[in-house]
Each structure stands twice: as C-alpha cells, then as structure tokens.
N, C-alpha and C. Protein backbone atom coordinates (compact mmCIF):
# COMPACT_ATOMS: atom_id res chain seq x y z
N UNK A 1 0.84 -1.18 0.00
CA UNK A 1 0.00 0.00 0.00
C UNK A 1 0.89 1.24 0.00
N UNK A 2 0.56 2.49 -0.66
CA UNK A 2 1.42 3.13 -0.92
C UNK A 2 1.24 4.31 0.29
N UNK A 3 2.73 4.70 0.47
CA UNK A 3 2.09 5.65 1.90
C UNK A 3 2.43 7.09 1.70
N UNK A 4 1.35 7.58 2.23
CA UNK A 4 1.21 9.27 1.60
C UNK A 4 1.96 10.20 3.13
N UNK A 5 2.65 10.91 2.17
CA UNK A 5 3.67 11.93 3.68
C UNK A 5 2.25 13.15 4.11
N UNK A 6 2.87 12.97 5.49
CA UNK A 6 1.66 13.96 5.87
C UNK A 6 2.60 15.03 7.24
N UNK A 7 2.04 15.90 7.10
CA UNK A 7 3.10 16.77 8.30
C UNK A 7 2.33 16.35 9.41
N UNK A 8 2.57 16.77 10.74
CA UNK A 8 1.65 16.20 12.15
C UNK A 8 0.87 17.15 12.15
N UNK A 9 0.81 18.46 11.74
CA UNK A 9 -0.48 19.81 11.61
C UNK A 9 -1.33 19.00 10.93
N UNK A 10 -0.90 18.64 9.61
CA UNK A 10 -2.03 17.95 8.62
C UNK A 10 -2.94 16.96 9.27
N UNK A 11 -1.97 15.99 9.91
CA UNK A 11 -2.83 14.70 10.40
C UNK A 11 -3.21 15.32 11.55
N UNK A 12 -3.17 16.36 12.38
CA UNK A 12 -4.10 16.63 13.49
C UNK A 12 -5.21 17.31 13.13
N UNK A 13 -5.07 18.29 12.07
CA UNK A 13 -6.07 18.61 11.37
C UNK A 13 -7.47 17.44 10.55
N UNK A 14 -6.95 16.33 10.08
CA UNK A 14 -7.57 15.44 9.89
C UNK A 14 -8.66 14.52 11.15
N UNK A 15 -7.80 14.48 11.94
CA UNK A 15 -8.58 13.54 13.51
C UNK A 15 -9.24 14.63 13.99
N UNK A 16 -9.23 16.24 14.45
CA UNK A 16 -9.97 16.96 14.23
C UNK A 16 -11.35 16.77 13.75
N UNK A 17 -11.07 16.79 12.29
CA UNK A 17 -12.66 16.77 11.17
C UNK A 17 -13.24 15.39 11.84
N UNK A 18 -12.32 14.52 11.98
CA UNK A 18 -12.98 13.09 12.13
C UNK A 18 -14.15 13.18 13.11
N UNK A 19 -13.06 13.66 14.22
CA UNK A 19 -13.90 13.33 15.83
C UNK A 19 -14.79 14.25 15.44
N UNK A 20 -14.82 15.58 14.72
CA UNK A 20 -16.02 16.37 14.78
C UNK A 20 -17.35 15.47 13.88
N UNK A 21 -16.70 14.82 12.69
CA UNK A 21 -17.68 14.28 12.26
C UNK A 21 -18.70 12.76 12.56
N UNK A 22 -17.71 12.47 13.21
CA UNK A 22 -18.72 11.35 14.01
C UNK A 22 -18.77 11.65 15.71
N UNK A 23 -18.62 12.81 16.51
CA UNK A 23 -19.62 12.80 17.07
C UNK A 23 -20.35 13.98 17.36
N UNK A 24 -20.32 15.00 16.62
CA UNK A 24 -21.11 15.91 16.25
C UNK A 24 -22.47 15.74 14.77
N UNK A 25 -21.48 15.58 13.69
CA UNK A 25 -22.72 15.48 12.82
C UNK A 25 -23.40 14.21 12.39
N UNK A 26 -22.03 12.84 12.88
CA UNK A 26 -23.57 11.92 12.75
C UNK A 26 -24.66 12.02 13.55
N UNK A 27 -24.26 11.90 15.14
CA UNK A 27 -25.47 12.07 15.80
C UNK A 27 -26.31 12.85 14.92
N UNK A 28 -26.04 14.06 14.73
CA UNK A 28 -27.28 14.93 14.22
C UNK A 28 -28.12 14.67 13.15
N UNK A 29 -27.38 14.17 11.61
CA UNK A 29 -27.63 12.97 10.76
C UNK A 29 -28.96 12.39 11.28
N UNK A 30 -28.42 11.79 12.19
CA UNK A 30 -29.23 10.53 12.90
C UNK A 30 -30.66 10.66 13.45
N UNK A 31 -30.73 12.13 14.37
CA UNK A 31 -31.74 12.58 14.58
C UNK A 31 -32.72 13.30 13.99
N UNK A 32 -32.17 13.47 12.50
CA UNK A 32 -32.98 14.37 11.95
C UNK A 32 -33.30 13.50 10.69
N UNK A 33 -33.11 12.22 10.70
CA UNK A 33 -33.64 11.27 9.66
C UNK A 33 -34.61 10.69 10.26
N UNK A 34 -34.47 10.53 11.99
CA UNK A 34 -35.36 9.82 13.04
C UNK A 34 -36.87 11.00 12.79
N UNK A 35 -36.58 12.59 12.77
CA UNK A 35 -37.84 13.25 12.99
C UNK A 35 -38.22 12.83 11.72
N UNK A 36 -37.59 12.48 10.65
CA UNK A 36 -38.15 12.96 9.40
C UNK A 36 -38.97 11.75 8.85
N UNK A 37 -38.46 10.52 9.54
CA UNK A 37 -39.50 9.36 9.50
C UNK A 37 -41.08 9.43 10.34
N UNK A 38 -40.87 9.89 11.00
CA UNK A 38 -42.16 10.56 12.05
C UNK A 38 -43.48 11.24 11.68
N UNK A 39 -42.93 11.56 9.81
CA UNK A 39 -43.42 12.93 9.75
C UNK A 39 -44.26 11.83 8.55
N UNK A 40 -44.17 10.66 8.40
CA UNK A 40 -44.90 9.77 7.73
C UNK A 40 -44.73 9.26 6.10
N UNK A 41 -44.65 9.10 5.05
CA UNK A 41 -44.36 8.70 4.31
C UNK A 41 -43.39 9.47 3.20
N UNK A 42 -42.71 8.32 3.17
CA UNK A 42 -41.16 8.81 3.27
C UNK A 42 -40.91 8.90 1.54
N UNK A 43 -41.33 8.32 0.50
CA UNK A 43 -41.22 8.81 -0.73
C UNK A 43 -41.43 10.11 -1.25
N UNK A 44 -42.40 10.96 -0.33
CA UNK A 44 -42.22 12.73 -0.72
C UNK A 44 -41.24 13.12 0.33
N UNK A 45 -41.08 12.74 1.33
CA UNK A 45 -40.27 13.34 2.08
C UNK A 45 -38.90 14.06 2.13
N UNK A 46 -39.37 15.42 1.32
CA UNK A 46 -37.89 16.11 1.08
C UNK A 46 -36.81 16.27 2.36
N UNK A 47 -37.44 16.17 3.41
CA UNK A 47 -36.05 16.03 4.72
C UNK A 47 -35.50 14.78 5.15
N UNK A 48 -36.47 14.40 4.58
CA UNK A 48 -35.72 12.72 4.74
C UNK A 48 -34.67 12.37 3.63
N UNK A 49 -35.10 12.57 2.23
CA UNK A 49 -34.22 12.34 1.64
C UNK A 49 -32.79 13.01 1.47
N UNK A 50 -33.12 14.49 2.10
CA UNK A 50 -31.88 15.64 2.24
C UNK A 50 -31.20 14.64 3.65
N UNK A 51 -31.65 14.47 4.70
CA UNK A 51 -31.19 13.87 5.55
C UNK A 51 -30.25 12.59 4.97
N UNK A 52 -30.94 11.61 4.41
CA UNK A 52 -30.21 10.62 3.72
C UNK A 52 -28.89 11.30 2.99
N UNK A 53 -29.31 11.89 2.38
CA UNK A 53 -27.97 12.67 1.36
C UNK A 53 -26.79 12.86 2.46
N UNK A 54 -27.06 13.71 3.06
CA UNK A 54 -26.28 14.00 4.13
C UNK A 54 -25.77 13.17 4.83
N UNK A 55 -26.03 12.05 5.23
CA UNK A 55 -25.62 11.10 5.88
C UNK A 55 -24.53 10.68 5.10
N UNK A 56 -25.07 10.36 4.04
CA UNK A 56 -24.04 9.42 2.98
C UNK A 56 -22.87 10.28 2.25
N UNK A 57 -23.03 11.45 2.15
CA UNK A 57 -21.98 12.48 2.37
C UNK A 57 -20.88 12.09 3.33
N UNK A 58 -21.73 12.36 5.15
CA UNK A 58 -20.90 12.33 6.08
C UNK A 58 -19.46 11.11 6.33
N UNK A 59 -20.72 10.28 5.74
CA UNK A 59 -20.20 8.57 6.02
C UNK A 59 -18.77 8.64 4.85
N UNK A 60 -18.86 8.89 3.79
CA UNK A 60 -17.64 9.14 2.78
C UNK A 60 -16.89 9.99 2.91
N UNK A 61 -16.84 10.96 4.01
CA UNK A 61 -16.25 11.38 4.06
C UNK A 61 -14.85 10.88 5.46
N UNK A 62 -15.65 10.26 6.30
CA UNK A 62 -15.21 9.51 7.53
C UNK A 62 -14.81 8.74 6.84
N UNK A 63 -15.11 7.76 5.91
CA UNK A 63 -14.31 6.80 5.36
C UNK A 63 -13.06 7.35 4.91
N UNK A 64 -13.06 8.34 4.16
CA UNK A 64 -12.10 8.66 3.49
C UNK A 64 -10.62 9.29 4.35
N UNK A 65 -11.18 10.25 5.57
CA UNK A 65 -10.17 10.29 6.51
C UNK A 65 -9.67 9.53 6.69
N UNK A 66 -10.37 8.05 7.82
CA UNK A 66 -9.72 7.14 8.25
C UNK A 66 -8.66 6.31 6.90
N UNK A 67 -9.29 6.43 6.12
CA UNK A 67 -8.25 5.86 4.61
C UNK A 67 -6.47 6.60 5.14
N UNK A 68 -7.14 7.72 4.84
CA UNK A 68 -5.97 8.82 4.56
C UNK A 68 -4.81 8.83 6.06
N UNK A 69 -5.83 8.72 7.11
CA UNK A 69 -4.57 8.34 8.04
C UNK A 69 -3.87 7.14 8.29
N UNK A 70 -4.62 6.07 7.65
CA UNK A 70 -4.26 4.76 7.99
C UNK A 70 -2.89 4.41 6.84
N UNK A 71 -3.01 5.54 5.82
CA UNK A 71 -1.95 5.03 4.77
C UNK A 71 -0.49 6.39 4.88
N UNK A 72 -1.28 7.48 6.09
CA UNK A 72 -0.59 8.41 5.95
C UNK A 72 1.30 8.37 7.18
N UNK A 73 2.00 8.94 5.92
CA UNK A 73 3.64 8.43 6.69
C UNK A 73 3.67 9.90 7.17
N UNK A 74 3.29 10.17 8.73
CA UNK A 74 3.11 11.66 9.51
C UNK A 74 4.85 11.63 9.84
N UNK A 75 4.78 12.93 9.07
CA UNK A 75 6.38 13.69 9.33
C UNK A 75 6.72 14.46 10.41
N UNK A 76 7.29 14.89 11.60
CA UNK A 76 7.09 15.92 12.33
C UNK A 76 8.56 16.63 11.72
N UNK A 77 8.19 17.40 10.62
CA UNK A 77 9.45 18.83 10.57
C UNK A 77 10.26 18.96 11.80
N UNK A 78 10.00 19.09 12.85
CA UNK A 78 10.22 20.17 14.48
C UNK A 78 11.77 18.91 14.21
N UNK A 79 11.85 17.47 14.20
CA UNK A 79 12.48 16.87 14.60
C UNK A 79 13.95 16.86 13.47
N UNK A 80 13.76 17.35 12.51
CA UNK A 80 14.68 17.19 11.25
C UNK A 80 15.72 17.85 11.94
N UNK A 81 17.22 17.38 11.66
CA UNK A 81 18.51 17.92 11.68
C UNK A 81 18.46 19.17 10.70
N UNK A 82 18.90 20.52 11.46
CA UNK A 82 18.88 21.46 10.54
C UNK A 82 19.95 21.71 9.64
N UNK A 83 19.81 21.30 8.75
CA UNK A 83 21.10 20.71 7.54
C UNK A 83 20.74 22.43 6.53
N UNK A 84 19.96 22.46 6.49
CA UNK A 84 20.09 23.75 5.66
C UNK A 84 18.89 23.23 4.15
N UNK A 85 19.10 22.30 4.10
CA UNK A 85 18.60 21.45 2.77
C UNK A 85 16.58 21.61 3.35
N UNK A 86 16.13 22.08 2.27
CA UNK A 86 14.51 21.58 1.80
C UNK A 86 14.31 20.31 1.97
N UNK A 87 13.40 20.13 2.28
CA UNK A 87 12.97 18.76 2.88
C UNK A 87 11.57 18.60 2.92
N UNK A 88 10.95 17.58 3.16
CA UNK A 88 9.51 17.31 3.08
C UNK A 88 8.82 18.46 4.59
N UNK A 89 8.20 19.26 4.65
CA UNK A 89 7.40 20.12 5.75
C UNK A 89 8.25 21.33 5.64
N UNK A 90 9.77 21.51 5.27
CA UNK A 90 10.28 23.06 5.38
C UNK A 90 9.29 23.99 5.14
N UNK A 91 9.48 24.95 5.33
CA UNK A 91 9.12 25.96 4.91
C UNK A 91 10.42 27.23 4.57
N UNK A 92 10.26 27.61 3.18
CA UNK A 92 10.90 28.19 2.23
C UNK A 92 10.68 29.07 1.84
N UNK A 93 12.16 30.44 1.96
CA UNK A 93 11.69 31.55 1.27
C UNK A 93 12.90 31.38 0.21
N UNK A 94 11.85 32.39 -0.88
CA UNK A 94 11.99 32.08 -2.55
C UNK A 94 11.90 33.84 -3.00
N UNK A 95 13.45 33.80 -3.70
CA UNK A 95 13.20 35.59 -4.42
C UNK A 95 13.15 35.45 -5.74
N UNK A 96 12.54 35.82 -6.42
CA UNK A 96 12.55 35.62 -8.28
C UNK A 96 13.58 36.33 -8.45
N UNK A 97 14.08 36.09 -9.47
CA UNK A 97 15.16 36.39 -10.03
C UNK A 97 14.93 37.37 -11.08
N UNK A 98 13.45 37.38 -11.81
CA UNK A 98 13.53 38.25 -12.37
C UNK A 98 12.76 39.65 -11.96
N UNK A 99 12.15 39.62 -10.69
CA UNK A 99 11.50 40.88 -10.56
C UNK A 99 11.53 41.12 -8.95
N UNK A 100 12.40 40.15 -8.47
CA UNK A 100 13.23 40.38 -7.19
C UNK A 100 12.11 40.30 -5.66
N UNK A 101 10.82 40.23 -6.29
CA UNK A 101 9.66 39.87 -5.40
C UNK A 101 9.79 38.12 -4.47
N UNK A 102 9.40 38.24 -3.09
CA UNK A 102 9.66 37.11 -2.25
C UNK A 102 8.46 36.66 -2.09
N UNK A 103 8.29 35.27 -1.78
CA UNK A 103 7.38 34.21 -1.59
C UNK A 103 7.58 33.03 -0.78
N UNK A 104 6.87 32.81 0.29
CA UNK A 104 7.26 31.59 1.00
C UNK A 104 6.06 30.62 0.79
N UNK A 105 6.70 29.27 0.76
CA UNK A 105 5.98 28.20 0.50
C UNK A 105 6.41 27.36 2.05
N UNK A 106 5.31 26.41 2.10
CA UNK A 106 5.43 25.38 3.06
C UNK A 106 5.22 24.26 2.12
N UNK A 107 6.19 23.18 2.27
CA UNK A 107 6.40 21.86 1.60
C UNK A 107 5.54 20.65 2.57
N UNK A 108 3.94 20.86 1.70
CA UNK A 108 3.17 19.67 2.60
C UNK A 108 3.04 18.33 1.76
N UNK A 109 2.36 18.01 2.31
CA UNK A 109 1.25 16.44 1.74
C UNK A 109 0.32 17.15 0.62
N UNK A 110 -0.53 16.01 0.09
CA UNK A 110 -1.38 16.57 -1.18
C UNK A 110 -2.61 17.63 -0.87
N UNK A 111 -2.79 16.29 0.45
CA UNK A 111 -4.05 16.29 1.12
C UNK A 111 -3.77 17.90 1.75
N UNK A 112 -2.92 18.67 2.02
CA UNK A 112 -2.68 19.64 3.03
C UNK A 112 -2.80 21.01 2.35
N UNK A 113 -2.00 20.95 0.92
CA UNK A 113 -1.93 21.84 -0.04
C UNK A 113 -2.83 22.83 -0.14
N UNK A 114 -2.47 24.00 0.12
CA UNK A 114 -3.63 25.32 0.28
C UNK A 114 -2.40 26.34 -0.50
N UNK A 115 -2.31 26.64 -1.70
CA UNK A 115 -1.81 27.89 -2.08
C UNK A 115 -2.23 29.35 -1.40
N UNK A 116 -3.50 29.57 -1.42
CA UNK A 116 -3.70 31.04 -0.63
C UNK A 116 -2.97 31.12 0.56
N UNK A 117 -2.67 29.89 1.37
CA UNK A 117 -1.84 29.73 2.83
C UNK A 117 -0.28 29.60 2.71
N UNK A 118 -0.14 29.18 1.32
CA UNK A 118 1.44 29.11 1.08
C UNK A 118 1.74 27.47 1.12
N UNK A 119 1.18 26.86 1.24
CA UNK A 119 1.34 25.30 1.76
C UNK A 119 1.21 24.67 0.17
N UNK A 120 2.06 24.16 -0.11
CA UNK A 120 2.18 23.81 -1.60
C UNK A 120 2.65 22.23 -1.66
N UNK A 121 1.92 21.78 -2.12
CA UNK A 121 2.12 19.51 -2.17
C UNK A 121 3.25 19.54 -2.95
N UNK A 122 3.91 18.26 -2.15
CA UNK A 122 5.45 17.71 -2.10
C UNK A 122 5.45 17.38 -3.90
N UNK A 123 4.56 16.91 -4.37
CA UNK A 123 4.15 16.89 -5.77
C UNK A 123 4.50 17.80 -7.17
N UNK A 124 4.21 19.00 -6.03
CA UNK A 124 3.90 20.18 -7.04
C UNK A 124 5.21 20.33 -7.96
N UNK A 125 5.75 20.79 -9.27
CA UNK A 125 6.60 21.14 -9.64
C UNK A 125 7.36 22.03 -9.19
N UNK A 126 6.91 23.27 -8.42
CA UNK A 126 7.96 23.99 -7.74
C UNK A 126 8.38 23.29 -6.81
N UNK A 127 7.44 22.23 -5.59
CA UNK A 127 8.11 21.45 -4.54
C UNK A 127 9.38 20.41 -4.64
N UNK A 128 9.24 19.95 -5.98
CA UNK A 128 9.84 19.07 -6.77
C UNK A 128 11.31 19.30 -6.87
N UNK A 129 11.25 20.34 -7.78
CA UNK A 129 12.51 21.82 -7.63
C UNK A 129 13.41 22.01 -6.95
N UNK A 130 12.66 22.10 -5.74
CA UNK A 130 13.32 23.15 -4.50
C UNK A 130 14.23 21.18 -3.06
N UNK A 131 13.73 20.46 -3.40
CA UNK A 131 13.85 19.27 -2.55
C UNK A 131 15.02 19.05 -2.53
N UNK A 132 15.69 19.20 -1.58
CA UNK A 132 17.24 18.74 -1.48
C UNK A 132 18.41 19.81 -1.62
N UNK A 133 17.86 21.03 -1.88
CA UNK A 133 18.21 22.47 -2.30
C UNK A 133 18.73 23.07 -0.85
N UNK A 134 19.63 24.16 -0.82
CA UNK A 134 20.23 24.93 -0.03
C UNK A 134 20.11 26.17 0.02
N UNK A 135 20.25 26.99 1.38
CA UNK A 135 20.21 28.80 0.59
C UNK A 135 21.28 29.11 0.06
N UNK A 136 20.93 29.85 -0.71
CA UNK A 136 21.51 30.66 -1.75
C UNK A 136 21.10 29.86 -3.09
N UNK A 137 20.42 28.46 -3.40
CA UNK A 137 20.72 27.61 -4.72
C UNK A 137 19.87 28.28 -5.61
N UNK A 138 19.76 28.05 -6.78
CA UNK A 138 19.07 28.77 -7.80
C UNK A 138 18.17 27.83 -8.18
N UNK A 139 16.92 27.62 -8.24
CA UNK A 139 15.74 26.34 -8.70
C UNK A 139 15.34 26.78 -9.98
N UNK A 140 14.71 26.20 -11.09
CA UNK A 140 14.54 26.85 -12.35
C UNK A 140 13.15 25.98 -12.44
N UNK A 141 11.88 26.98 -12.20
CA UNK A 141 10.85 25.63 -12.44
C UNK A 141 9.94 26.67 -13.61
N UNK A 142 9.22 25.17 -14.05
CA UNK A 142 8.26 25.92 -15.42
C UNK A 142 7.32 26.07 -14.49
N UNK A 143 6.68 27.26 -14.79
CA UNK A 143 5.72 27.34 -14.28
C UNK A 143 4.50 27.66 -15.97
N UNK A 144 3.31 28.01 -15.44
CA UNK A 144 2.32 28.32 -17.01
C UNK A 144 3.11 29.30 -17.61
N UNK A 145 3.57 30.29 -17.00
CA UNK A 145 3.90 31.81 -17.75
C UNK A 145 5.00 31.27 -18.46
N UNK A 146 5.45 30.07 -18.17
CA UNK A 146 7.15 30.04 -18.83
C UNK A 146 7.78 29.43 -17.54
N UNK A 147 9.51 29.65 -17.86
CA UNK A 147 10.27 29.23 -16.73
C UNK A 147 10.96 30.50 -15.97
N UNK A 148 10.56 29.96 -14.79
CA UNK A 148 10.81 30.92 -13.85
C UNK A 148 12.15 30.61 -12.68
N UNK A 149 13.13 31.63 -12.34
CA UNK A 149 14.50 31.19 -11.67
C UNK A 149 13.92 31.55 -9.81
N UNK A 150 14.43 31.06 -9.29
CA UNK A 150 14.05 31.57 -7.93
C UNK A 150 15.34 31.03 -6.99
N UNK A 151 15.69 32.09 -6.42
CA UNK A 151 16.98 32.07 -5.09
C UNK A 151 16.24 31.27 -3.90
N UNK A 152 16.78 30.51 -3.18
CA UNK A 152 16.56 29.97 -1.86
C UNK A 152 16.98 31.09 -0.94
N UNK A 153 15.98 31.61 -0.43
CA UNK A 153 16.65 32.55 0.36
C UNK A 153 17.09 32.03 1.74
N UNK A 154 16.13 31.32 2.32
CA UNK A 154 15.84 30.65 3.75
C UNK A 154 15.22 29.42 3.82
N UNK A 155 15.85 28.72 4.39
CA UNK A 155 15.13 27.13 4.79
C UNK A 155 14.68 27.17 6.42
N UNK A 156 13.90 26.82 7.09
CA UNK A 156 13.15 26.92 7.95
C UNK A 156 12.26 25.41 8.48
N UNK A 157 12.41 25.03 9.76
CA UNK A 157 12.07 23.76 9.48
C UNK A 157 10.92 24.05 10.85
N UNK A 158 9.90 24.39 10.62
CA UNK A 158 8.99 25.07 12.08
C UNK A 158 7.61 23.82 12.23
C-alpha cells in the first residue's frame, strides 16, 4: 500500500474533522432522519431524503479520513537535523530572479496543499525543484507563464 507523507499539523487537522464528524454530525444525521420518518411517508419526504444525502456524504467522508490516516507516513518537521537542505514540511523563502519579489511556500502532503496559505504539495513542480536544495541555490521551475528562476533565500524547518 502506498504511503502518503503527511506533516503532524495535517494529520491533526484530519482527527480533528474526524472526531467532529462522528460525534457531532452523525449524531445529528441521525436525529434528523429519526424526525423525518415521524413525519410519515417517506417517498415525498424532502427532509428525509436531504437527511439521507447527508448522511451518505458524512459517512464518505469519515471513510475517506480514516483511509488517509491509515496510509498516511506523519512527518514531524520540528524533529529534522537542521542541515540547511529543503525537505519534506520546510518551509521556504523564494526571491525571483527576475522581478526580485519574495514568496514563502510550506512543503506539505497533497491532502494539506492550500496555495492562498502558502502550503504547496510535495508533488507540485515547484516542490519538486526546490527538494534537497540549499540557501543561496538557484531552482529553475516551469511554471504556465514560462520558466521561472528563484533564489533559496531561507530554509526553515517550524
């Protein structure tokens, strides 16, 4: 089985949603399929069937956590030797080379990946790039616009 890197924010963030979702919204699920049977025949029953929906939502989605942690290889960054080198969880500052503007990325899991937050999957072509890299190294990644140069300014392992 193949095992997916996950930082320990990510996977606490995950058991989080979990515990919220089974024991906050199934119960609720539960009770509001219970009123909606009450309310007597259940082939028009638009809250019953929204209820159903919802359930089976909830349920795929609990499945799918527990998937994701059971296959997930949780990294804790905090513990890495600070070698200077990018690594799976760093977090990285990046100066373009051609318009001298800075950008920091955090090197997550897939599952974690939020660009508006800076958190960019180990996947990504710039993550790809930058892996094994030092400050000062020069990374050259395509991005859509073309290829773009970027300085390592700082490696950071938080």
């Amino acid at each position: 089985m193949k095992r997916n890197p996950m930082t320990a924010r990510g996977a606490g963030m995950l058991r989080s949603e979990l515990k919220r979702l089974k024991s906050e919204d199934r119960p609720n699920i539960i009770k509001a399929i219970a009123e909606a049977r009450s309310h007597g025949d259940l082939s028009e029953n638009a809250e019953y069937h929204a209820a159903r929906e919802q359930q089976g939502f909830v349920e795929g989605r609990i499945a799918e956590i527990e998937f994701k942690l059971s296959t997930a290889d949780i990294i804790d960054v905090a513990q890495h030797a600070n070698t200077g080198k990018v690594l799976f969880g760093s977090t990285v500052e990046l100066e373009a080379e051609d318009d001298r503007k800075t950008v920091t990325y955090t090197i997550v899991g897939e599952d974690e990946a939020d660009i508006r937050t800076g958190r960019i999957a180990v996947t990504s072509p710039i993550a790809r790039a930058l892996i094994g890299k030092s400050e000062g190294d020069v990374v050259e990644v395509a991005a859509p616009s073309g290829k773009r140069s970027y300085e390592v300014v700082a490696v950071r392992y938080e």
